[in-house]
Protein backbone atom coordinates (compact mmCIF):
# COMPACT_ATOMS: atom_id res chain seq x y z
CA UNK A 1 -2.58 24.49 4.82
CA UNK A 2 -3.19 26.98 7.76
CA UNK A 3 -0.95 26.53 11.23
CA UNK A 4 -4.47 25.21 12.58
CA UNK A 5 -5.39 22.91 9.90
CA UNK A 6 -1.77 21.77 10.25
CA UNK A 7 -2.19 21.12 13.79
CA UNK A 8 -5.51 19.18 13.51
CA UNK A 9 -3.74 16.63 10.77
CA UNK A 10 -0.54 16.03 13.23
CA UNK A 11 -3.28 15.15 15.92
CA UNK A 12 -5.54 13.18 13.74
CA UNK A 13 -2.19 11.00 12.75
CA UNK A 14 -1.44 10.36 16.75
CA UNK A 15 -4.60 9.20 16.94
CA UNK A 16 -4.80 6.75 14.45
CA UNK A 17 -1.48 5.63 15.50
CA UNK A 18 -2.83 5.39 18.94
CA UNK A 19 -5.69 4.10 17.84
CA UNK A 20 -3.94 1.83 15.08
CA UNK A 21 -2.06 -0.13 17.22
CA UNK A 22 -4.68 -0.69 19.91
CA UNK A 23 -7.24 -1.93 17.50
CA UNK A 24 -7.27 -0.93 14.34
CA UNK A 25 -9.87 2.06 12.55
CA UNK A 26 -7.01 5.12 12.48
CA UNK A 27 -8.09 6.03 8.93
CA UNK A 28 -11.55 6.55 10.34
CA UNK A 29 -9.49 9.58 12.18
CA UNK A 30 -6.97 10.85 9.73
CA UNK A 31 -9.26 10.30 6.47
CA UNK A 32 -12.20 12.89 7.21
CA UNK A 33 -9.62 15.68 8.56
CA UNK A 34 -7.50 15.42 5.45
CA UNK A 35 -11.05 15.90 3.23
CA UNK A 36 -11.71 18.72 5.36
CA UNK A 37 -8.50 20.78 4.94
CA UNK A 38 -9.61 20.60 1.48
CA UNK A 39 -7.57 17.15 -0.15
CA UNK A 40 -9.21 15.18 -2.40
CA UNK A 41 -10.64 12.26 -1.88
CA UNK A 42 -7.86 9.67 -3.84
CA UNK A 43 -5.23 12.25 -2.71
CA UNK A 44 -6.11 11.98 0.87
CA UNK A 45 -6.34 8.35 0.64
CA UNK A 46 -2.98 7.89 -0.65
CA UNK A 47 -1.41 10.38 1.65
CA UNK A 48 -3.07 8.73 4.71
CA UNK A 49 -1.62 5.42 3.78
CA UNK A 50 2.05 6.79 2.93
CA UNK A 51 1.60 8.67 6.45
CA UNK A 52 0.49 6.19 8.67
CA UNK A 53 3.66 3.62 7.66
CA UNK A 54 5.70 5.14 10.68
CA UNK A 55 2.97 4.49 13.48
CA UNK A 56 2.15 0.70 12.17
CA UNK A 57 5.88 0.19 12.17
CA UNK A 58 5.88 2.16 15.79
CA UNK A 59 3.11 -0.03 17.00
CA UNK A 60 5.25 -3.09 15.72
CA UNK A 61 8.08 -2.04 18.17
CA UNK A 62 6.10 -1.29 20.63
CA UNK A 63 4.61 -4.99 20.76
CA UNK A 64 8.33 -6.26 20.04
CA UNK A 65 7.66 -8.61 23.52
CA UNK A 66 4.55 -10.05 21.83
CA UNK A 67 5.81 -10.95 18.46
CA UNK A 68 8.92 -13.13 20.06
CA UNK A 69 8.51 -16.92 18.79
CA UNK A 70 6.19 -15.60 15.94
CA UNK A 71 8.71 -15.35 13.14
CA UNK A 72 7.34 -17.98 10.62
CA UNK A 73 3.73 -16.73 11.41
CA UNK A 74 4.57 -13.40 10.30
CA UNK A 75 5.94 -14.04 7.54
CA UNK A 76 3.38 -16.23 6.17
CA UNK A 77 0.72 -13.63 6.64
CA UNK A 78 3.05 -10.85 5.38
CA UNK A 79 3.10 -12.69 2.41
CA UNK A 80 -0.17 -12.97 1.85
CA UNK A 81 -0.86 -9.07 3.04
CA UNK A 82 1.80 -8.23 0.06
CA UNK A 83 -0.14 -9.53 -2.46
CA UNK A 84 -3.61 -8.59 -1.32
CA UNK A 85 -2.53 -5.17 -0.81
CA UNK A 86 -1.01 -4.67 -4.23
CA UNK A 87 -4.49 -6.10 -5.86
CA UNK A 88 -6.24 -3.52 -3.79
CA UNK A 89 -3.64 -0.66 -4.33
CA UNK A 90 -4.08 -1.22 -8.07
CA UNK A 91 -7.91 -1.24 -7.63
CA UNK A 92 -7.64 2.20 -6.73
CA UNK A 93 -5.40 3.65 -9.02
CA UNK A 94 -7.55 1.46 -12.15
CA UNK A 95 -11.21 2.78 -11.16
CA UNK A 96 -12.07 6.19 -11.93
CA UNK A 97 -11.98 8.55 -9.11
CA UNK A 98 -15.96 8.77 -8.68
CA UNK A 99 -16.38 5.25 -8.20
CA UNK A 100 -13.99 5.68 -4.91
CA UNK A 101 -16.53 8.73 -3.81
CA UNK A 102 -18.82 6.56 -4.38
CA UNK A 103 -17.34 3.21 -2.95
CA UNK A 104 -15.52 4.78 0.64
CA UNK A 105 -18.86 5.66 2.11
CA UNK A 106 -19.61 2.15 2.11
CA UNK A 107 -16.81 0.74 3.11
CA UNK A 108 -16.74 3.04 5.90
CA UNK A 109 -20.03 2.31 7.38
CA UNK A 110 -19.39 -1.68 6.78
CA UNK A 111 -16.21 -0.55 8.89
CA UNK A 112 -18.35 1.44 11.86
CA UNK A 113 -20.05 -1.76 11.81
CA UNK A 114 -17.34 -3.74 12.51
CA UNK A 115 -16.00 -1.64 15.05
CA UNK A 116 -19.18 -1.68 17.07
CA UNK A 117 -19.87 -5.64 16.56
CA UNK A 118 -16.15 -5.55 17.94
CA UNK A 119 -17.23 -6.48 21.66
CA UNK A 120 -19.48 -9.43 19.95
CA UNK A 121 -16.48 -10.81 17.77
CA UNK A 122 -14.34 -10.55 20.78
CA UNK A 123 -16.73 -12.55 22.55
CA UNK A 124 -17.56 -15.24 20.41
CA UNK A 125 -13.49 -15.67 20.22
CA UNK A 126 -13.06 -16.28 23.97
CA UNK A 127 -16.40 -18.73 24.21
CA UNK A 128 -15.07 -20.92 21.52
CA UNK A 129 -11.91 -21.43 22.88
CA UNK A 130 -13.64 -21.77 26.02
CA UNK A 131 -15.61 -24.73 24.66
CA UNK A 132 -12.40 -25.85 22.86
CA UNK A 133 -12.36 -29.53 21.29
CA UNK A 134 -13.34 -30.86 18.08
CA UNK A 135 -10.08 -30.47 15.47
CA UNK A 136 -6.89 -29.14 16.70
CA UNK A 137 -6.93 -25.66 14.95
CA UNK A 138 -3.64 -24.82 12.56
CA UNK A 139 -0.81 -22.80 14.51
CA UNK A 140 -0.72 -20.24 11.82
CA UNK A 141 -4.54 -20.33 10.90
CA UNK A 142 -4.49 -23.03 7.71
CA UNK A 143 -5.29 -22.10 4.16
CA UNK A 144 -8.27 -20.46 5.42
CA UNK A 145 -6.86 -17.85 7.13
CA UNK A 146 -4.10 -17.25 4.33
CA UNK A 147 -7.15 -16.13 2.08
CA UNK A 148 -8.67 -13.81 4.85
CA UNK A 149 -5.86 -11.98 5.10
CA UNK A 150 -5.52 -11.60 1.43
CA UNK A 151 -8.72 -9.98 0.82
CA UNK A 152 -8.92 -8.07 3.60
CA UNK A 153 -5.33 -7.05 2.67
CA UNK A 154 -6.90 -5.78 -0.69
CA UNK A 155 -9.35 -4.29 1.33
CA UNK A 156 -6.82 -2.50 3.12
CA UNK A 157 -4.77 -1.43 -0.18
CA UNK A 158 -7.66 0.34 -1.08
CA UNK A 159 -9.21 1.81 1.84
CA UNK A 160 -8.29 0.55 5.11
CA UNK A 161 -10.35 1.53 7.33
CA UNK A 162 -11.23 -0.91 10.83
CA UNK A 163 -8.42 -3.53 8.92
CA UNK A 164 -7.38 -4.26 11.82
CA UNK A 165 -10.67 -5.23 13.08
CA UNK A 166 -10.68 -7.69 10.44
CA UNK A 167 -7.35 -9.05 11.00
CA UNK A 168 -8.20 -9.30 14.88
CA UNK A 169 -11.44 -11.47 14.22
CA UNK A 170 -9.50 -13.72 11.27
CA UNK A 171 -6.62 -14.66 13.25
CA UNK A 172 -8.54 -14.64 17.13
CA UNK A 173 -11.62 -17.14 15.64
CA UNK A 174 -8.18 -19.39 13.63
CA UNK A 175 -5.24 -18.95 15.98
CA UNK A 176 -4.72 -20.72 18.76
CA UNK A 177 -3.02 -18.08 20.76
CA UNK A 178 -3.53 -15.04 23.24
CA UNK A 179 -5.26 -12.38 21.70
CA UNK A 180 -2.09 -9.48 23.16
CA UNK A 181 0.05 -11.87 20.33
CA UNK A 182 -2.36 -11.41 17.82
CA UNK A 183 -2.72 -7.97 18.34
CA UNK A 184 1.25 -7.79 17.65
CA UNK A 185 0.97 -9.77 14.43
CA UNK A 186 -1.55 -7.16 13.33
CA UNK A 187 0.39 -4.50 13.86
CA UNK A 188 2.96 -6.19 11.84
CA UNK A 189 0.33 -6.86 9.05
CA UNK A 190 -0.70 -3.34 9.19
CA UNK A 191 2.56 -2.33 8.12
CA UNK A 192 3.40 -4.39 4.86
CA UNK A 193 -0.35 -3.57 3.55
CA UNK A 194 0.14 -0.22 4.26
CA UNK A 195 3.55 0.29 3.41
CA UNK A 196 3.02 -1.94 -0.01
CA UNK A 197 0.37 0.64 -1.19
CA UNK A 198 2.15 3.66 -0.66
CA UNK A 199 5.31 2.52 -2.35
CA UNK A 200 2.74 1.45 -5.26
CA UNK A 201 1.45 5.16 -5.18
CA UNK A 202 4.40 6.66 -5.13
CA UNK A 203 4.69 6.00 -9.13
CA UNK A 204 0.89 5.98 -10.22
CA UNK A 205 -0.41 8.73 -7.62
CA UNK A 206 -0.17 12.11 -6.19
CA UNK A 207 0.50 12.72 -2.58
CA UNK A 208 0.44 15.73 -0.95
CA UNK A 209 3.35 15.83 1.05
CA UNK A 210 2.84 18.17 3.60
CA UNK A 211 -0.38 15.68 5.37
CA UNK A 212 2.29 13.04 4.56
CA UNK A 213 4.98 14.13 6.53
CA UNK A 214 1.85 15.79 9.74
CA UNK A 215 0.58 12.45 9.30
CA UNK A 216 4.00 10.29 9.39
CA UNK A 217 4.96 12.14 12.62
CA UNK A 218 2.00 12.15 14.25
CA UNK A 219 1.49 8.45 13.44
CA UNK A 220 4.66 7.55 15.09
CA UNK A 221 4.09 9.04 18.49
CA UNK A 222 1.14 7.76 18.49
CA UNK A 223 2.05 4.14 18.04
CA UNK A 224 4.42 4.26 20.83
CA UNK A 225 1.56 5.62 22.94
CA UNK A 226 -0.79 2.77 21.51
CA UNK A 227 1.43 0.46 22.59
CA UNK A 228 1.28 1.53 26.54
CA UNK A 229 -2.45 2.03 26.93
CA UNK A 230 -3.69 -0.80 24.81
CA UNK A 231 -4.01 -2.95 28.03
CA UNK A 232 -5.30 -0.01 29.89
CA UNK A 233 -7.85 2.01 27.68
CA UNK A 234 -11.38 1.87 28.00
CA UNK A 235 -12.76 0.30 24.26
CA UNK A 236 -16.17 1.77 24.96
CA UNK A 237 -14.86 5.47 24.69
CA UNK A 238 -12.10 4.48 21.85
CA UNK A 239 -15.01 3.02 19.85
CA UNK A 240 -17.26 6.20 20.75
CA UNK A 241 -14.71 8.20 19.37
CA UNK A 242 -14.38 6.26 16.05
CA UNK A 243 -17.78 6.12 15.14
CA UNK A 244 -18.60 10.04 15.95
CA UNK A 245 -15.46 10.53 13.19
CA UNK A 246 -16.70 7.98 10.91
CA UNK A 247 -20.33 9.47 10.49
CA UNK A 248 -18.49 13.23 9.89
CA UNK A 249 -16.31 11.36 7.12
CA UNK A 250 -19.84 10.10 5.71
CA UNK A 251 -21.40 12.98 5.78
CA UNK A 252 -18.45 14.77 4.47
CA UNK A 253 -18.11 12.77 1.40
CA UNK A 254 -22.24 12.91 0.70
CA UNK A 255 -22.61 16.17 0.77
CA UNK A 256 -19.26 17.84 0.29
């Protein structure tokens, strides 16, 4: 890896840690620049997810405020992350190599999709707890929400992409709470799936360590800086920017 492509892979990862703990979609960042420095497709996967453990845990911190009086929450959906993200983790490692080159482009145009029906989601969220009534909704999201968060936790395992999208509509449409709390959680979440996979990797898989350690860095700057403009950024241009990567990552996998 040149001093250049070096560069671009450090700035990718504070983006996506940036971009991580704001919202969710970093991979959308970090995934096509790692394919274009010349990594394999698995490889890069498993690299990006090893790498980006430092920012979701960074985020985490940086929301520290937000997660106060959320302890058994947490670790109700952290259990439930766990075992989705092993069952998606070993989904990876079990399918041959061009059913992922085949699989990722889909999931990441399912995942541009989410991030632009992101403004609609949000919306729906805040009307129905305008409306309110009707059932008293469970503190922690039932039953129902435990199995959201376990698939989209496999999801994640395996390519994870705009998973915090996901986790943003699950808990906002099932929790009865402000959305800045949620967003905390999420970070939170974002960590075990991601840090379950890459310790599952780390005895099935082959990093490379040098996008690891650009991407671990990078990751963790950038989820401090996530933290302070999440209340402040624009979504518009944040979503503008995701998208333009996404398509490249498409394209990149199609035809490279």
């Amino acid at each position: 890896m040149s001093i250049w492509e070096a560069l671009a892979v450090c700035a990718a990862g504070v983006g996506a840690g940036t971009i991580n703990t704001i919202v969710g979609s970093g991979t959308l960042l970090t995934f096509p620049v790692l394919l274009a420095v010349g990594l394999p497709p698995v490889t890069a996967n498993v690299s990006n997810a090893l790498g980006l453990v430092p920012g979701s845990v960074s985020g985490a911190i940086g929301y520290r405020r937000e997660l106060r009086g959320q302890r058994d929450r947490v670790l109700r959906l952290s259990g439930a992350a766990f075992v989705g993200a092993l069952a998606g983790a070993a989904l990876l490692v079990t399918l041959p190599s061009e059913a992922f080159n085949m699989i990722v482009p889909v999931l990441i145009a399912l995942a541009l999709v989410l991030v632009v029906a992101q403004p609609r989601l949000a919306g729906a969220i805040r009307r129905r707890r305008e409306r309110g009534g009707g059932a008293a909704p469970h503190r922690h999201g039932g039953p129902v929400l435990l199995g959201g968060i376990t698939l989209s936790s496999a999801y994640g395992g395996y390519f994870g992409a705009a998973q915090g999208v996901i986790y943003l509509a699950l808990m906002g449409l099932l929790i009865p709470d402000d959305l800045q709390r949620i967003n905390a959680v999420k970070n939170i979440l974002g960590a075990v799936v991601n840090g379950t996979a890459a310790l599952f990797f780390l005895f099935v898989a082959d990093f490379d360590w040098t996008a690891v350690l650009l991407i671990a860095v990078g990751s963790a700057a950038g989820g401090q800086l996530g933290a302070r403009l999440g209340r402040r950024l624009p979504p518009t241009a944040l979503r503008a920017v995701i998208v333009t990567v996404g398509v490249a990552a498409i394209l990149q996998l199609l035809l490279g």
